[in-house]
Every structure is written in C-alpha cells, then in structure tokens.
PDB file of N, CA and C in Angstrom:
ATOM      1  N   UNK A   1       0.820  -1.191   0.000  1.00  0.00           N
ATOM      2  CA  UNK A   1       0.000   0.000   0.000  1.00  0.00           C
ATOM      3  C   UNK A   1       0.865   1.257   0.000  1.00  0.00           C
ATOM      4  N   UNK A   2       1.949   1.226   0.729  1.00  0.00           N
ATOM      5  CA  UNK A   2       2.837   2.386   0.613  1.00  0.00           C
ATOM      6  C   UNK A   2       4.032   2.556  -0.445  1.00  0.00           C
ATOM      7  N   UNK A   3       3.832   1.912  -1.400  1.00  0.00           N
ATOM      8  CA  UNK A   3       4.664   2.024  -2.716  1.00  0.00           C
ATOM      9  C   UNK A   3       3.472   2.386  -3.422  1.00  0.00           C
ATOM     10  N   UNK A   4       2.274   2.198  -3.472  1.00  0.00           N
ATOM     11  CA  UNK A   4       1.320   2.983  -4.460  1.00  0.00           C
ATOM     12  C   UNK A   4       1.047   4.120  -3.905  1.00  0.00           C
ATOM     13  N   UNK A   5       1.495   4.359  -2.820  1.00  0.00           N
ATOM     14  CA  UNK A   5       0.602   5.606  -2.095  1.00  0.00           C
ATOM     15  C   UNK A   5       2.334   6.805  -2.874  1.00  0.00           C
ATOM     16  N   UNK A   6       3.602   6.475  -2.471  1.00  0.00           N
ATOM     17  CA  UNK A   6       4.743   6.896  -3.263  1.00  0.00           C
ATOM     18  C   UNK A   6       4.528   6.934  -4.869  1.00  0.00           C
ATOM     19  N   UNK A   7       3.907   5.679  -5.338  1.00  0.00           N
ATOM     20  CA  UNK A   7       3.767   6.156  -6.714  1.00  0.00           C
ATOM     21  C   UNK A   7       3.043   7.142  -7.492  1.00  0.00           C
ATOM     22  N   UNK A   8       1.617   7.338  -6.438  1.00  0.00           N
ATOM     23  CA  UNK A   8       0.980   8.407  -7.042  1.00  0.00           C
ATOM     24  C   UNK A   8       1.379   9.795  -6.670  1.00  0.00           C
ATOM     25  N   UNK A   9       2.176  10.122  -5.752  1.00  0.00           N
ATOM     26  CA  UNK A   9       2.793  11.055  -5.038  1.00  0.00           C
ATOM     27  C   UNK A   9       3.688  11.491  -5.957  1.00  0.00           C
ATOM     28  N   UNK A  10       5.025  10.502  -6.340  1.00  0.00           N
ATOM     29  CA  UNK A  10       5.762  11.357  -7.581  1.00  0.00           C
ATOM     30  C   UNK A  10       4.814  11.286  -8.904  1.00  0.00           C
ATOM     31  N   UNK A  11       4.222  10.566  -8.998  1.00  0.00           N
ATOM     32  CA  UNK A  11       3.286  10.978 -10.711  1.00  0.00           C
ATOM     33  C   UNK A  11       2.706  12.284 -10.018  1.00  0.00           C
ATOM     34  N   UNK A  12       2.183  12.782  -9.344  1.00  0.00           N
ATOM     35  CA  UNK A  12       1.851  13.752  -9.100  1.00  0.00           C
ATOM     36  C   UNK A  12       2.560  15.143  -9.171  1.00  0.00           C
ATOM     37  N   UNK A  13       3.748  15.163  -7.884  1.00  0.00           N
ATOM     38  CA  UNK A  13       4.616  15.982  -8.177  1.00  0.00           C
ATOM     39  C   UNK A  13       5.241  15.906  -9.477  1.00  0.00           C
ATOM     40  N   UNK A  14       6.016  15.191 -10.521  1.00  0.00           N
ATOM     41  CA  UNK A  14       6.227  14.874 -12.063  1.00  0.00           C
ATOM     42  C   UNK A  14       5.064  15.768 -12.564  1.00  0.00           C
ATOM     43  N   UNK A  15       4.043  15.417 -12.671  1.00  0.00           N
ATOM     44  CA  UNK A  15       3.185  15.920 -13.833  1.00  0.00           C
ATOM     45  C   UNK A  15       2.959  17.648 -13.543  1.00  0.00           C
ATOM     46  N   UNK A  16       2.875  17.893 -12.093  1.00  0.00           N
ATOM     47  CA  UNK A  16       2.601  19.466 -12.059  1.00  0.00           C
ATOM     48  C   UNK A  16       3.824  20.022 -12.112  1.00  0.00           C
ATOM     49  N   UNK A  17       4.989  19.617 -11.846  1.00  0.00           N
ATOM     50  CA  UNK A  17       6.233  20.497 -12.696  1.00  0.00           C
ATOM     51  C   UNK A  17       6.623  20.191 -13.517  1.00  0.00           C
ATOM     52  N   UNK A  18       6.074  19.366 -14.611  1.00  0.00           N
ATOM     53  CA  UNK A  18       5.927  19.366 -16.065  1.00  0.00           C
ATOM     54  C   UNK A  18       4.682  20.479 -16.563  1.00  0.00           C
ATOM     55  N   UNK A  19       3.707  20.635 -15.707  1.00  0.00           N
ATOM     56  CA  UNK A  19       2.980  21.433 -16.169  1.00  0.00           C
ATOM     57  C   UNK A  19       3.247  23.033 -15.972  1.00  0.00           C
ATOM     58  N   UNK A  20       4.108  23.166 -14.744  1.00  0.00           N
ATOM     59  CA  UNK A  20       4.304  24.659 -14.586  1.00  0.00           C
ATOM     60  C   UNK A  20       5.687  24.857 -15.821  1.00  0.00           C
ATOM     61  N   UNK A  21       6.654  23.843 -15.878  1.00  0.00           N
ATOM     62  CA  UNK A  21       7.389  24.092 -16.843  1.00  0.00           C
ATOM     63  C   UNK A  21       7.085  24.463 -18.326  1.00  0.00           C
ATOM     64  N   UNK A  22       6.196  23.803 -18.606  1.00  0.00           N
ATOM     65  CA  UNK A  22       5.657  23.890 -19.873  1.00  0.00           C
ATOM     66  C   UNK A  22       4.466  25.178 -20.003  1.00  0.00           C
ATOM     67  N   UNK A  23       4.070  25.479 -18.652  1.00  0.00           N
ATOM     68  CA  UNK A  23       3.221  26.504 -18.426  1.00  0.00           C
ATOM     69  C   UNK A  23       2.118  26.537 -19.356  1.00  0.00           C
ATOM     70  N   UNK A  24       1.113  25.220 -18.522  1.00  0.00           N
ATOM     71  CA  UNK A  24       0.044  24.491 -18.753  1.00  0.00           C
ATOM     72  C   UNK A  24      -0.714  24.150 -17.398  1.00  0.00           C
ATOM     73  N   UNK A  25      -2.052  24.473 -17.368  1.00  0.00           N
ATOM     74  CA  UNK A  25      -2.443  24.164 -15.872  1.00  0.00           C
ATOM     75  C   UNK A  25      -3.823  22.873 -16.698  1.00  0.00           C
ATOM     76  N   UNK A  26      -3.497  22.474 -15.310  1.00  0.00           N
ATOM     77  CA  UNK A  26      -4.346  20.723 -14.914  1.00  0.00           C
ATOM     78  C   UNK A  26      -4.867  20.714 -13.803  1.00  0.00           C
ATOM     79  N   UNK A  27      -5.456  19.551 -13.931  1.00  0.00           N
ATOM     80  CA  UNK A  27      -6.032  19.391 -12.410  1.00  0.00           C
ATOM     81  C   UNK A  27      -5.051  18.557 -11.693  1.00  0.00           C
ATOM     82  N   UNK A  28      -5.576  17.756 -10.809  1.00  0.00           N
ATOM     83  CA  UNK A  28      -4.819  16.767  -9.913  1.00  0.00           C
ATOM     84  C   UNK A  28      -4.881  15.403 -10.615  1.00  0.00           C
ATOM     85  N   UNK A  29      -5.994  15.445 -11.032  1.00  0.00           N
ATOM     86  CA  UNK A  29      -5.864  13.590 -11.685  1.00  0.00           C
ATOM     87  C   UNK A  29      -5.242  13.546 -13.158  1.00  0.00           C
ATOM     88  N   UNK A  30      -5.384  14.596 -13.712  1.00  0.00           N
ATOM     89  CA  UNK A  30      -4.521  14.914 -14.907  1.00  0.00           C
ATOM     90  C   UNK A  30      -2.939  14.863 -14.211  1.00  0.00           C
ATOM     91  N   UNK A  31      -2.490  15.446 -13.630  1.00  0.00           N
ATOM     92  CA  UNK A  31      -1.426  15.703 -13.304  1.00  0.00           C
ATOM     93  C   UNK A  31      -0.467  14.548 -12.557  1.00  0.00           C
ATOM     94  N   UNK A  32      -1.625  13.593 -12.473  1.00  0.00           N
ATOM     95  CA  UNK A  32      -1.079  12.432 -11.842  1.00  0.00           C
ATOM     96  C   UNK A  32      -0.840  11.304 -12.938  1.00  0.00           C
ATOM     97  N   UNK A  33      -1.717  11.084 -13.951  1.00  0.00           N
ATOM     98  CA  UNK A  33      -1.920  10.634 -14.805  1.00  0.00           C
ATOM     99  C   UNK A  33      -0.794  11.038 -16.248  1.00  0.00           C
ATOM    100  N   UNK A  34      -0.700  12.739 -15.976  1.00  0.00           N
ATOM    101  CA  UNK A  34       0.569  12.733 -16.430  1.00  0.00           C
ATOM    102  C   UNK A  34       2.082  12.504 -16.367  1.00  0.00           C
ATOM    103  N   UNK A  35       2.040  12.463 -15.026  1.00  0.00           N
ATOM    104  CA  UNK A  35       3.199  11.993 -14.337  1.00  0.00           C
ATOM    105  C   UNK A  35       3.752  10.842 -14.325  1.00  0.00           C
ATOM    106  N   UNK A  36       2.824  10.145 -14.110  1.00  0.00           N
ATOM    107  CA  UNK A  36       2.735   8.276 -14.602  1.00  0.00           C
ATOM    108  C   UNK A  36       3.351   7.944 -15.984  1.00  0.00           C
ATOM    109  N   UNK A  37       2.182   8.374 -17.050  1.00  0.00           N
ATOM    110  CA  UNK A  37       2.783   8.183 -18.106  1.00  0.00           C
ATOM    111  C   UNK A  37       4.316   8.760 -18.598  1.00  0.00           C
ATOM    112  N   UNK A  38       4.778   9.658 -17.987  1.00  0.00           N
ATOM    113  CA  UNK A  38       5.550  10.848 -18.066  1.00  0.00           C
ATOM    114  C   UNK A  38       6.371   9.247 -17.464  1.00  0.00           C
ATOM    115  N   UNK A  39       6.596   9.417 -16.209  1.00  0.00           N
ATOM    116  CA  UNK A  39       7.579   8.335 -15.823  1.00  0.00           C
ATOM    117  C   UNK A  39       7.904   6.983 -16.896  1.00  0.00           C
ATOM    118  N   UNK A  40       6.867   6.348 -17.419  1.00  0.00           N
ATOM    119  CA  UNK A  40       7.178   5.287 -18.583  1.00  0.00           C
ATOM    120  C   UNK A  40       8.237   6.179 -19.907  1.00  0.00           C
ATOM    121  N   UNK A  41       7.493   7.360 -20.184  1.00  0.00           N
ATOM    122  CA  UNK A  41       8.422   7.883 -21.494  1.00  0.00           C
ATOM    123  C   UNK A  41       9.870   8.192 -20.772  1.00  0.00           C
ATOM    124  N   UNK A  42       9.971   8.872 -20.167  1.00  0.00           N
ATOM    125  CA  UNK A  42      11.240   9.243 -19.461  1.00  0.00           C
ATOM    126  C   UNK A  42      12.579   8.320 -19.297  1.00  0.00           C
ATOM    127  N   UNK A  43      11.711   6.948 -18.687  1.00  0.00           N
ATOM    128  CA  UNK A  43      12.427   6.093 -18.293  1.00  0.00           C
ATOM    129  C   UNK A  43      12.899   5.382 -19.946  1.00  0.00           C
ATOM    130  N   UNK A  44      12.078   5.123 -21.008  1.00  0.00           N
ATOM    131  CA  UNK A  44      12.661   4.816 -22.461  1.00  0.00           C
ATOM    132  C   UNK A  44      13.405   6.147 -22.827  1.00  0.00           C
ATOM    133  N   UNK A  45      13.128   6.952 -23.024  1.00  0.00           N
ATOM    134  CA  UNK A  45      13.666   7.411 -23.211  1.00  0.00           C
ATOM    135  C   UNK A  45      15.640   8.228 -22.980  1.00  0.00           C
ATOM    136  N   UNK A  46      15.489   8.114 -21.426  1.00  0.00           N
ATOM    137  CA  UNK A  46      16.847   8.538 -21.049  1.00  0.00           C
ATOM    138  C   UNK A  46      17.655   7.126 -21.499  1.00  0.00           C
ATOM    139  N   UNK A  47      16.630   5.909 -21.041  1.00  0.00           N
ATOM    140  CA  UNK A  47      17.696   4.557 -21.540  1.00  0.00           C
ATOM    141  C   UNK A  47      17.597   4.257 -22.981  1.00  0.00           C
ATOM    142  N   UNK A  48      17.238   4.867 -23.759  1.00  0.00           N
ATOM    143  CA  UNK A  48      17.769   5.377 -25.034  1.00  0.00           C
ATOM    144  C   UNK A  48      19.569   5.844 -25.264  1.00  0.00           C
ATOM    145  N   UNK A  49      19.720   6.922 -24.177  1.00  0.00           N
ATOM    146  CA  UNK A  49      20.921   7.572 -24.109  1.00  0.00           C
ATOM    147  C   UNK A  49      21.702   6.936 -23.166  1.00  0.00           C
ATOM    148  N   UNK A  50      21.431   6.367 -22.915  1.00  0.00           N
ATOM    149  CA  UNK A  50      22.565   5.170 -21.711  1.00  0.00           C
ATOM    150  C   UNK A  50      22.146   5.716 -20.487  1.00  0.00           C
ATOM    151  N   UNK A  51      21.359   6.458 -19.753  1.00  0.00           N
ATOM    152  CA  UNK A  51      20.738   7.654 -18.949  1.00  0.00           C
ATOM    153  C   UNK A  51      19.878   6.359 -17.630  1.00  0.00           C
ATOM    154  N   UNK A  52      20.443   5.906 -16.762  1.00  0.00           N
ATOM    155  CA  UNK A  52      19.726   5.296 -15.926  1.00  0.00           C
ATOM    156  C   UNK A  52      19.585   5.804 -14.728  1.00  0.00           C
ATOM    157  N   UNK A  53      18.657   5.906 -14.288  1.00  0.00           N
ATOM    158  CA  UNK A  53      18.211   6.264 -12.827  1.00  0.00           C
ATOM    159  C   UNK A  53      17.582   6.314 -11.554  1.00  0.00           C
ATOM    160  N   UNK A  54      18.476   6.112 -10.575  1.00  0.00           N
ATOM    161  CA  UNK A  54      18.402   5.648  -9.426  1.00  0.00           C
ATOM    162  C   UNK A  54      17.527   6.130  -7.653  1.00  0.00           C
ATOM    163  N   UNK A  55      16.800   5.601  -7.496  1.00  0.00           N
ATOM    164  CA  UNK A  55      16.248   6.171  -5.896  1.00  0.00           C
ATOM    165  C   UNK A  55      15.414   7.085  -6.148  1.00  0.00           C
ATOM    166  N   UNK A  56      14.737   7.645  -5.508  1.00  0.00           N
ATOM    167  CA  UNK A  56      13.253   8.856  -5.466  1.00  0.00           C
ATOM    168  C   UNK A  56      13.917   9.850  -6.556  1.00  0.00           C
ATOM    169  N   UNK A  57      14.835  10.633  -6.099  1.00  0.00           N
ATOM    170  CA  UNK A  57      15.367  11.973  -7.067  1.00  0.00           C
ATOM    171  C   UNK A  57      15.487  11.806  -8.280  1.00  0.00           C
ATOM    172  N   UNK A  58      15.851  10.496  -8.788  1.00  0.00           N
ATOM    173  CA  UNK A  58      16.557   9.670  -9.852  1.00  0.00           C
ATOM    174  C   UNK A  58      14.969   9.769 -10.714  1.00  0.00           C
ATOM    175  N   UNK A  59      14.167   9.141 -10.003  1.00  0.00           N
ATOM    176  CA  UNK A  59      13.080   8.682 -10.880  1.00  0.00           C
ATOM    177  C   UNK A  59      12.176   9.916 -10.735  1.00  0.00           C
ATOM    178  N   UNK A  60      12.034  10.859  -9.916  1.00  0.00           N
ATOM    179  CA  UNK A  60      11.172  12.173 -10.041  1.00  0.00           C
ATOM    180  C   UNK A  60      11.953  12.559 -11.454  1.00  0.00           C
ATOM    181  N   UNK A  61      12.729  13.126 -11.601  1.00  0.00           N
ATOM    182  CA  UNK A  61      13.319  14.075 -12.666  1.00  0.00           C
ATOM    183  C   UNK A  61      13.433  13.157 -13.759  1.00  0.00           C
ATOM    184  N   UNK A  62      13.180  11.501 -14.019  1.00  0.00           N
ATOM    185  CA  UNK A  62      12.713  10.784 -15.090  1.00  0.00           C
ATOM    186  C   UNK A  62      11.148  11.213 -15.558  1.00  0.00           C
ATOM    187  N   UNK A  63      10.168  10.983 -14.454  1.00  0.00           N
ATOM    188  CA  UNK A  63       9.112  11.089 -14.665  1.00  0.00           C
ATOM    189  C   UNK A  63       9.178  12.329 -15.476  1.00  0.00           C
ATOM    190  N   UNK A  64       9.358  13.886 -14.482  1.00  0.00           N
ATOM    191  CA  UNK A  64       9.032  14.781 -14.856  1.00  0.00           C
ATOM    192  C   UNK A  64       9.860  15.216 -16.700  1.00  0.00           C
ATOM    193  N   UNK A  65      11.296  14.463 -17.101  1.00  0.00           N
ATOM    194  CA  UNK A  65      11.398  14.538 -18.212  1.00  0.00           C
ATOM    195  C   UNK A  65      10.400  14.195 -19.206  1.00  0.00           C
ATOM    196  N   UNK A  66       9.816  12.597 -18.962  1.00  0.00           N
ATOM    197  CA  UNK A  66       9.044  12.389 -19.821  1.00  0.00           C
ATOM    198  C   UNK A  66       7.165  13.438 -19.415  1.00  0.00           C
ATOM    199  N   UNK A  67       7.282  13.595 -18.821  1.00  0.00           N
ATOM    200  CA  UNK A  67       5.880  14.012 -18.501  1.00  0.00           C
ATOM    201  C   UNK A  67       6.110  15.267 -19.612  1.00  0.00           C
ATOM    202  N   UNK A  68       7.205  16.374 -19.607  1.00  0.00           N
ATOM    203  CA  UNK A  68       7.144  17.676 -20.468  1.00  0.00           C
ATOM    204  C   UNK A  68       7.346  16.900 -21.910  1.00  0.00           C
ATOM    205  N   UNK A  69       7.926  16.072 -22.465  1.00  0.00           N
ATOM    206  CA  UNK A  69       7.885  15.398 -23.690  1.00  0.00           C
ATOM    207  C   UNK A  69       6.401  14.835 -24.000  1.00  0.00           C
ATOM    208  N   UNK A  70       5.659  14.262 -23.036  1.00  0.00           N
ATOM    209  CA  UNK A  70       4.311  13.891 -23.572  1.00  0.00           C
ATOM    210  C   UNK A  70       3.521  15.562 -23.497  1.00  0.00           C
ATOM    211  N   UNK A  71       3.576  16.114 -22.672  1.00  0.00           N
ATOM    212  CA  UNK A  71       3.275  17.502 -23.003  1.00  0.00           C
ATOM    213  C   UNK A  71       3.163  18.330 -24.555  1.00  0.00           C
ATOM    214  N   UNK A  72       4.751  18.162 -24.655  1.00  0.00           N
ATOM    215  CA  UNK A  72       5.056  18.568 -26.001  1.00  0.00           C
ATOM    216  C   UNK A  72       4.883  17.837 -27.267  1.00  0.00           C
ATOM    217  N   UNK A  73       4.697  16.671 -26.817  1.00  0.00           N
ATOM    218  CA  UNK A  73       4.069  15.641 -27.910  1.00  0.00           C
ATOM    219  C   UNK A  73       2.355  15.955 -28.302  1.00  0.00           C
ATOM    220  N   UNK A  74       1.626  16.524 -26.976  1.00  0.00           N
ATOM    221  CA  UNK A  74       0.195  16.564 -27.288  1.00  0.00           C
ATOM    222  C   UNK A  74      -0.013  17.638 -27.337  1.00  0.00           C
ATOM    223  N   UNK A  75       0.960  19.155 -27.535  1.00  0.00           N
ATOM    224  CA  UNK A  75       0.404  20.023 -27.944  1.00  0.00           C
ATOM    225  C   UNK A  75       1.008  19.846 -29.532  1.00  0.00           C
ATOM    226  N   UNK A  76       1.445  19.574 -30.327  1.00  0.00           N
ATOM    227  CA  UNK A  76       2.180  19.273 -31.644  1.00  0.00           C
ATOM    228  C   UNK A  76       0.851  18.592 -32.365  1.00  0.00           C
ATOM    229  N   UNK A  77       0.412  17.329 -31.421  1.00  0.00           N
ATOM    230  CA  UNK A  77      -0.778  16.811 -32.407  1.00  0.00           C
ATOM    231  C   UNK A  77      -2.131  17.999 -32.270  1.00  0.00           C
ATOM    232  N   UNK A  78      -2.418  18.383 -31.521  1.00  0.00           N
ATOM    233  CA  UNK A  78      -3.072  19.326 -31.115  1.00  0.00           C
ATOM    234  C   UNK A  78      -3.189  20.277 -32.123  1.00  0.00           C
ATOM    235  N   UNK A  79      -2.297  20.564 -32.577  1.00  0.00           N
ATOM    236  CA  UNK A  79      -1.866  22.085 -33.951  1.00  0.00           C
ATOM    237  C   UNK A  79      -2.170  21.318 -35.248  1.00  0.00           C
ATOM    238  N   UNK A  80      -2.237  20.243 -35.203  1.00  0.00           N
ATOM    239  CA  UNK A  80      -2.484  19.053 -36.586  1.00  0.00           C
ATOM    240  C   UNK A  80      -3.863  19.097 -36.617  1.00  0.00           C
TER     241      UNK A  80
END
C-alpha cells in the first residue's frame, strides 16, 4: 500500500512540474496521470541515451522529463 501511495505522489509531483514548466495548468488527476505516463516515457527514453536512474530523485526528474515530452508531444498533435 505504501509504494502505491509513493507512486501516485511522484506521478503527481512529475506531472505538475511538467505542467508549470511547460506553463500548462491541470487538475490533480490529470497531473497524476501525467506523471505516470511521463515516468514510462522518461524512463525509455533517457535509456535510449545510456541515462539510468536511481532512488526517489533519480526517478522524479525521469518522470518529470518524460511528462514535459508527452506535453510537447500533445500540444504538436493538437496544432495538426
């Protein structure tokens, strides 16, 4: 119970400083939801670049990479 209660906590924090970065406002379940997914892209992605990462800090600033890339991915289709 307390690794899901941590998981939605950084998808959370991830997705709303992907959203203030990108300077985009959400709600909370968006923001969690972005964060989540944000954490899956992040994590392919940096291990794309040999980029692995370790412990809470490690994987917040994964999430929140991929969270501003799905960001920037859905405002691009968005303009299409």
């Amino acid at each position: 119970m307390l690794h899901l209660l941590w998981f939605l906590l950084i998808g959370f924090v991830a997705g709303w400083l992907a959203s203030k970065i990108m300077g985009s406002a959400h709600g909370v379940i968006v923001d969690i939801i972005l964060g989540i997914v944000g954490a899956m892209v992040g994590g392919h992605v940096l291990g794309w670049f040999g980029i692995i990462t370790y412990g809470l800090i490690g994987n917040l600033i994964s999430a929140v990479v991929g969270a501003v890339i799905v960001i920037w991915l859905a405002r691009l289709v968005k303009k299409l």
